[in-house]
N, C-alpha and C. Protein backbone atom coordinates (compact mmCIF):
# COMPACT_ATOMS: atom_id res chain seq x y z
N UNK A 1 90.21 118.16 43.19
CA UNK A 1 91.23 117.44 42.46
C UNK A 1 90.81 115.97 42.42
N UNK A 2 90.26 115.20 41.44
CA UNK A 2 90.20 113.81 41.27
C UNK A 2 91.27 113.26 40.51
N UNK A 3 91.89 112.30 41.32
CA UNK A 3 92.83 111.25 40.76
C UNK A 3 92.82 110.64 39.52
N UNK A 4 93.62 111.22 38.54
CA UNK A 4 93.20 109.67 37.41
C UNK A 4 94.20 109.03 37.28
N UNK A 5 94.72 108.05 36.43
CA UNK A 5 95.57 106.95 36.40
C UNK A 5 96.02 106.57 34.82
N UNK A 6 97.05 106.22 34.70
CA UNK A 6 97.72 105.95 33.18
C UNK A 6 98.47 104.38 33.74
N UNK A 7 98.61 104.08 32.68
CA UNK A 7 99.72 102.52 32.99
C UNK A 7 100.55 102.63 32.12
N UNK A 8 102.06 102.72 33.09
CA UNK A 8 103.19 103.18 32.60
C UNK A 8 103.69 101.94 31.66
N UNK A 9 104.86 101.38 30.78
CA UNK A 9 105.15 100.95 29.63
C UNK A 9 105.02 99.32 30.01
N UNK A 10 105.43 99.68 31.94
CA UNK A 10 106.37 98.52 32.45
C UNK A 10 104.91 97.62 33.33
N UNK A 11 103.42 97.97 33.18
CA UNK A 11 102.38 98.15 34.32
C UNK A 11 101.94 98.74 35.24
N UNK A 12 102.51 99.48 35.69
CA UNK A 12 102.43 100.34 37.00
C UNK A 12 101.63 101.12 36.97
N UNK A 13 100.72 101.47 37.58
CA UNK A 13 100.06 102.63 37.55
C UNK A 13 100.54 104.36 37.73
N UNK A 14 100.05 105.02 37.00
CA UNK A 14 101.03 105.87 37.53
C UNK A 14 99.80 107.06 37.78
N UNK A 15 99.33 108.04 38.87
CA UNK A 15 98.81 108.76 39.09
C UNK A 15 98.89 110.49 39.02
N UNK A 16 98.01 111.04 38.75
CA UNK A 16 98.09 112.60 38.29
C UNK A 16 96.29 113.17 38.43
N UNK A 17 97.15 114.68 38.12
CA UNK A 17 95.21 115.59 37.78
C UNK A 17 95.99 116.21 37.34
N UNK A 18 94.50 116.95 36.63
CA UNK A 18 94.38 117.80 35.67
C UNK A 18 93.85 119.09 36.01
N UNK A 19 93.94 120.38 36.05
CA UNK A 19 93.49 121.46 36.32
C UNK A 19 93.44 122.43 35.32
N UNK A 20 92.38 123.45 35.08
CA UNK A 20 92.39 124.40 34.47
C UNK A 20 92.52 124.36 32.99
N UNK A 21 92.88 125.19 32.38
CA UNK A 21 92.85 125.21 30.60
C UNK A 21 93.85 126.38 29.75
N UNK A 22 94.07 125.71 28.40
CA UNK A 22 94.97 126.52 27.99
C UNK A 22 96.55 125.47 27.63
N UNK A 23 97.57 126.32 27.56
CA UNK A 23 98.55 125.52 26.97
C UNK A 23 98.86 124.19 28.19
N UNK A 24 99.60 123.00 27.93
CA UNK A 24 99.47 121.90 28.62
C UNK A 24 101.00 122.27 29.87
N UNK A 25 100.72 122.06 31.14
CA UNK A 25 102.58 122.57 31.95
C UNK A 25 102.34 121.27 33.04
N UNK A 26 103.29 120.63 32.45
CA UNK A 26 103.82 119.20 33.78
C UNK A 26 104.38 119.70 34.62
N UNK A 27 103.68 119.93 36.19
CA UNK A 27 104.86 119.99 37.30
C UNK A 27 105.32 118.79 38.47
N UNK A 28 106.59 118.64 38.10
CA UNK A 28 107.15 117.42 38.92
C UNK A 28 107.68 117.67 40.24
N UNK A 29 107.15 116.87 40.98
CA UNK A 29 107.49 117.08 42.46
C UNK A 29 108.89 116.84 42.69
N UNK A 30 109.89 116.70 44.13
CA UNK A 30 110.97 116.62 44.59
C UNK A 30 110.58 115.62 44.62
N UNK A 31 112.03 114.40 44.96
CA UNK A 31 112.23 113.41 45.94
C UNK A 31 111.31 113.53 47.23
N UNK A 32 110.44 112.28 47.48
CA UNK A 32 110.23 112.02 48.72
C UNK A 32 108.90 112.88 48.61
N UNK A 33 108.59 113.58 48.02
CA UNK A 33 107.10 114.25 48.03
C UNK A 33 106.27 113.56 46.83
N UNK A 34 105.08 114.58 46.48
CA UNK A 34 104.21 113.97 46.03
C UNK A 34 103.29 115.31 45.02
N UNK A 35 102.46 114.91 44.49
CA UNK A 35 102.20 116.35 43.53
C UNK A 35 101.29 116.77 44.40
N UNK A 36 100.67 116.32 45.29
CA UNK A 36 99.98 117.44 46.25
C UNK A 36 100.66 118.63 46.61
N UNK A 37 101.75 117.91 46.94
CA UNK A 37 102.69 119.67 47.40
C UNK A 37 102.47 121.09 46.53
N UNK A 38 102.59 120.59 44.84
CA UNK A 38 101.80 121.37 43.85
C UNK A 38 100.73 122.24 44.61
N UNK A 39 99.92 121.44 45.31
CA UNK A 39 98.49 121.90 45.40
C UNK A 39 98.56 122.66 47.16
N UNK A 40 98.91 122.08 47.65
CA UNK A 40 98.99 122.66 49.31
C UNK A 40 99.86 124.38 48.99
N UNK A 41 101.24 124.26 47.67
CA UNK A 41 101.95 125.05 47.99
C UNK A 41 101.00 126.48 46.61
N UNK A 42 100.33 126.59 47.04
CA UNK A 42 99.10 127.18 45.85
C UNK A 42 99.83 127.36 43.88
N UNK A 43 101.01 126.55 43.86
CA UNK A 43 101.11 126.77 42.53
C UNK A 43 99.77 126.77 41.46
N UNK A 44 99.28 125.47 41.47
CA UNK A 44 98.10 125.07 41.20
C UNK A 44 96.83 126.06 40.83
N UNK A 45 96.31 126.27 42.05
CA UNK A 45 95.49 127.49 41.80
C UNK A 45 95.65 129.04 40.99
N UNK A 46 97.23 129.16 41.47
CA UNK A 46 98.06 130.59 40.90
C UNK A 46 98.00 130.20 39.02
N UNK A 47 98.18 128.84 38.60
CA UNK A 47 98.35 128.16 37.12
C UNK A 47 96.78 128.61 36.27
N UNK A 48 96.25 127.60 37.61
CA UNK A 48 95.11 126.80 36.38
C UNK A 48 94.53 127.97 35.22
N UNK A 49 94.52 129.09 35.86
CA UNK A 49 93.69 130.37 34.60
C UNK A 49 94.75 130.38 33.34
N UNK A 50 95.34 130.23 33.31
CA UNK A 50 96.83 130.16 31.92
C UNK A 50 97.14 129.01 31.54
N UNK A 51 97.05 127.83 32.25
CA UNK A 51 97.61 126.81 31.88
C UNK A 51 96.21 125.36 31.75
N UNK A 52 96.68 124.65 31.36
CA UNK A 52 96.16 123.31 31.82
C UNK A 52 97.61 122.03 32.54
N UNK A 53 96.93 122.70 33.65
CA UNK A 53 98.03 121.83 34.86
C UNK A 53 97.80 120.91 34.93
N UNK A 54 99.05 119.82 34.85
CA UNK A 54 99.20 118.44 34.81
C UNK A 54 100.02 118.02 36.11
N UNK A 55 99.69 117.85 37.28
CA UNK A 55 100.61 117.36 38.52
C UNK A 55 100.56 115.40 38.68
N UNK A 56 101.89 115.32 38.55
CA UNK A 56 102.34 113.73 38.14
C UNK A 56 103.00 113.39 39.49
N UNK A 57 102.10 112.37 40.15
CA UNK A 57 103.12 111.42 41.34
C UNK A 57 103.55 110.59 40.59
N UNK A 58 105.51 110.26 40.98
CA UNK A 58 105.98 109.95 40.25
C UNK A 58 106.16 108.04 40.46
N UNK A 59 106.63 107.35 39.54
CA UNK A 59 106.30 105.85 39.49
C UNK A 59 106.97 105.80 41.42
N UNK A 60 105.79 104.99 41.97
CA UNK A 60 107.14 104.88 43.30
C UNK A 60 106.66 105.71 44.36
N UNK A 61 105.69 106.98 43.78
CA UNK A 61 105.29 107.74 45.08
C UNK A 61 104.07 108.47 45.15
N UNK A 62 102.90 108.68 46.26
CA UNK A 62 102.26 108.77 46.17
C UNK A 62 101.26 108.05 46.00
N UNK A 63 99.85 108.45 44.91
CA UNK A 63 99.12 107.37 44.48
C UNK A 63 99.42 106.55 43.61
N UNK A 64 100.53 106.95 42.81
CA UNK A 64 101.32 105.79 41.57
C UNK A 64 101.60 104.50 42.27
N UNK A 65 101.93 103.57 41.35
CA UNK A 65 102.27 102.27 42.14
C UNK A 65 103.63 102.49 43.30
N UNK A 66 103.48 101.53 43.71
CA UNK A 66 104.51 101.02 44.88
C UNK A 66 105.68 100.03 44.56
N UNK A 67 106.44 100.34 43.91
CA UNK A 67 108.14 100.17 43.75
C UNK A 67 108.91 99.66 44.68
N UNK A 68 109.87 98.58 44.48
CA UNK A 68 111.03 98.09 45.37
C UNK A 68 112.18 98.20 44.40
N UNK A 69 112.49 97.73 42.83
CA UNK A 69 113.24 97.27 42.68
C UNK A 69 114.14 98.20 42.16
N UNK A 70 115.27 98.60 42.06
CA UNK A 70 116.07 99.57 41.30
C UNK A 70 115.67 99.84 40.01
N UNK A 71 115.54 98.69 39.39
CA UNK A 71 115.46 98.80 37.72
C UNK A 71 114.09 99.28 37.67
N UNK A 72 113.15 99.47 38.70
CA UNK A 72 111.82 100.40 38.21
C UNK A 72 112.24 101.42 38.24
N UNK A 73 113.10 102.26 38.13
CA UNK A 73 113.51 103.50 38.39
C UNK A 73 114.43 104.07 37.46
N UNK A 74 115.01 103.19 36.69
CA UNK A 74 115.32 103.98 35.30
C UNK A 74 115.11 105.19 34.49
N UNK A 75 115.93 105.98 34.45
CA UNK A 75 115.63 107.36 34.00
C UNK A 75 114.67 107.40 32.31
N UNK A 76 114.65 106.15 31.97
CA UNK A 76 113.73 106.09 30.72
C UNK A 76 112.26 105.70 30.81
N UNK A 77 112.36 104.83 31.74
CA UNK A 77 110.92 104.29 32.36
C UNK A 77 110.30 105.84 33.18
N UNK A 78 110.98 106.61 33.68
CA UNK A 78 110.66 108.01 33.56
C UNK A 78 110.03 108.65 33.44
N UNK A 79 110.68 108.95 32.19
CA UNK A 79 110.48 109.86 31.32
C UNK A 79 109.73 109.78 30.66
N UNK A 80 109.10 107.99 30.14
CA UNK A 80 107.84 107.39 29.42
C UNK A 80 106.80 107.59 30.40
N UNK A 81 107.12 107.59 31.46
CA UNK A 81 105.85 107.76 32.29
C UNK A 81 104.88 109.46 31.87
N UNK A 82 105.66 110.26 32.55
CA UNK A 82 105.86 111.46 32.04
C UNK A 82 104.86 111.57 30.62
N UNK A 83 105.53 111.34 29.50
CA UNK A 83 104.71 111.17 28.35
C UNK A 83 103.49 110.61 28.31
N UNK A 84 103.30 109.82 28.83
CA UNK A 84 102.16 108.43 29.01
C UNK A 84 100.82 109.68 29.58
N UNK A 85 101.46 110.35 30.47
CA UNK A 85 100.41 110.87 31.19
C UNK A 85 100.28 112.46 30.21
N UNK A 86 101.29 112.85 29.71
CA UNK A 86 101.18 114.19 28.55
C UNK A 86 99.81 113.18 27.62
N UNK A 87 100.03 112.70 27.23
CA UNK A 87 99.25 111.48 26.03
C UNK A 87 97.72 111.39 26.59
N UNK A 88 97.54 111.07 27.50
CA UNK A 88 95.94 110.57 28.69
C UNK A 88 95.66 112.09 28.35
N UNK A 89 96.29 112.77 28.48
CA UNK A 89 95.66 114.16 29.14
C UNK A 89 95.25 115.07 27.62
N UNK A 90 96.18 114.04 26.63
CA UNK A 90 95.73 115.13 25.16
C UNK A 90 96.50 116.11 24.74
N UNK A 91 97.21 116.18 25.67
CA UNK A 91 98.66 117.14 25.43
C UNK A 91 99.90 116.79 24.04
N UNK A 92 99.75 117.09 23.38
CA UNK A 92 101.11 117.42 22.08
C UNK A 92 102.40 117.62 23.06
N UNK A 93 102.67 118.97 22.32
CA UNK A 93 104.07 119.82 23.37
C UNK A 93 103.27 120.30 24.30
N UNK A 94 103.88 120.83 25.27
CA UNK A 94 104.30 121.12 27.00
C UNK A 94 104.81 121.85 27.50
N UNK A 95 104.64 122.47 28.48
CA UNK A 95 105.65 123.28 28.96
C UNK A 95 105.96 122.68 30.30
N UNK A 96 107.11 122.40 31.05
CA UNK A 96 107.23 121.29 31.79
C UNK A 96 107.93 122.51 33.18
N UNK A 97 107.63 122.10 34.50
CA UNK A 97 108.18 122.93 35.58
C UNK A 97 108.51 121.64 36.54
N UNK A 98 109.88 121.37 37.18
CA UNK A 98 110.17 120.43 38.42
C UNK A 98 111.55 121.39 39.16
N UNK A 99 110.84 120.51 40.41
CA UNK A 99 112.51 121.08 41.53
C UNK A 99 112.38 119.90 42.13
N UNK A 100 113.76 120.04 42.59
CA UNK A 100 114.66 118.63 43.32
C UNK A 100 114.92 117.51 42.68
N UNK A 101 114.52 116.61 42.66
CA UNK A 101 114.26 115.43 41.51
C UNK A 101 113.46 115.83 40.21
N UNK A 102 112.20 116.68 40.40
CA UNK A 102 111.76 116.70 39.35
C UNK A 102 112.33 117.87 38.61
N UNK A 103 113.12 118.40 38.57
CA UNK A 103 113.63 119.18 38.14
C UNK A 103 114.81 118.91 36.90
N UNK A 104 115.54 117.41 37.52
CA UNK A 104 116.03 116.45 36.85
C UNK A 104 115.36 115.74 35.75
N UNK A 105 114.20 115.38 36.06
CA UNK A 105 113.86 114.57 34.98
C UNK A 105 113.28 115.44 34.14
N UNK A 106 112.56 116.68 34.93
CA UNK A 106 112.36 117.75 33.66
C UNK A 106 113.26 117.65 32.37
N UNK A 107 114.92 118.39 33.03
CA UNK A 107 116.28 118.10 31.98
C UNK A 107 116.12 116.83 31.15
N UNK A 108 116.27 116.18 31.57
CA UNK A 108 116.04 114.72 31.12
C UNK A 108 114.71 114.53 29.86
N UNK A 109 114.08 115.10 30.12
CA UNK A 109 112.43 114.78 29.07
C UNK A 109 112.89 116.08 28.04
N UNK A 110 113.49 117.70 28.96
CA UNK A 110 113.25 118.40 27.73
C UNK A 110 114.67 117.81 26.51
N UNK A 111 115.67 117.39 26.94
CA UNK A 111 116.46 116.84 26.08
C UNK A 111 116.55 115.91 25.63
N UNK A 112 115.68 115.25 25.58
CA UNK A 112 115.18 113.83 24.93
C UNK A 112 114.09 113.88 24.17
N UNK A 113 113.52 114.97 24.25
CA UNK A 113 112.31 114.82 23.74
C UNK A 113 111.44 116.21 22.97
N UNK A 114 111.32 116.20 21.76
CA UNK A 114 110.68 117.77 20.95
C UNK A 114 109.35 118.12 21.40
N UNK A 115 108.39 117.04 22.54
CA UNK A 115 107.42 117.20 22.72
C UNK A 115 107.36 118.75 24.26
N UNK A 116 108.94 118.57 24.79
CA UNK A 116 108.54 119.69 25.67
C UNK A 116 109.52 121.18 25.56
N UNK A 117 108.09 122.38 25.81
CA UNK A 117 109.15 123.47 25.76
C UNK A 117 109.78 123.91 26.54
């Protein structure tokens, strides 16, 4: 898994990989974790033959930048992140998978947005 990096709307870096091939599937980690969990918890490996897996640490955690202020955390600054990194990766539409928090902003991106299924 090598790290790559996007810069979210606001500067921030925001970090992810890419795995495997086939239709594009964002999976968003919980609160307080990180998209490794993706990878420790073998989703990842079980994906990559069907999909082209996209695992996103989210602005704030992980290898993404390092956050203090509330207003970096805006459910729109988000959700652009999210996209930013669909976009790097070449991805159109999506098929998007989160639990706990990311499960939320999943809701959040698929109803805001025609880019995910």
């Amino acid at each position: 898994m090598q790290t790559q990096y996007t810069t979210s709307i606001d500067g921030h870096a925001i970090a992810f990989d890419v795995c495997g091939s086939g239709p594009g599937l964002l999976l968003l980690h919980g609160a307080g974790k990180t998209r490794n969990d993706w990878h420790t918890a073998g989703y990842v490996e079980r994906l990559k033959g069907k999909f082209t897996v996209v695992t996103v640490d989210t602005r704030g955690q992980g290898e993404s930048g390092f956050l203090t202020s509330e207003q970096d955390f805006r459910i729109e600054l988000i959700i652009n992140d999210f996209l930013k990194v669909a976009d790097s990766c070449g991805l159109g539409r999506c098929n998007i998978c989160g639990y706990s928090f990311g499960g939320g902003i999943a809701r959040y991106l698929s109803a805001n947005n025609d880019r995910i299924i």
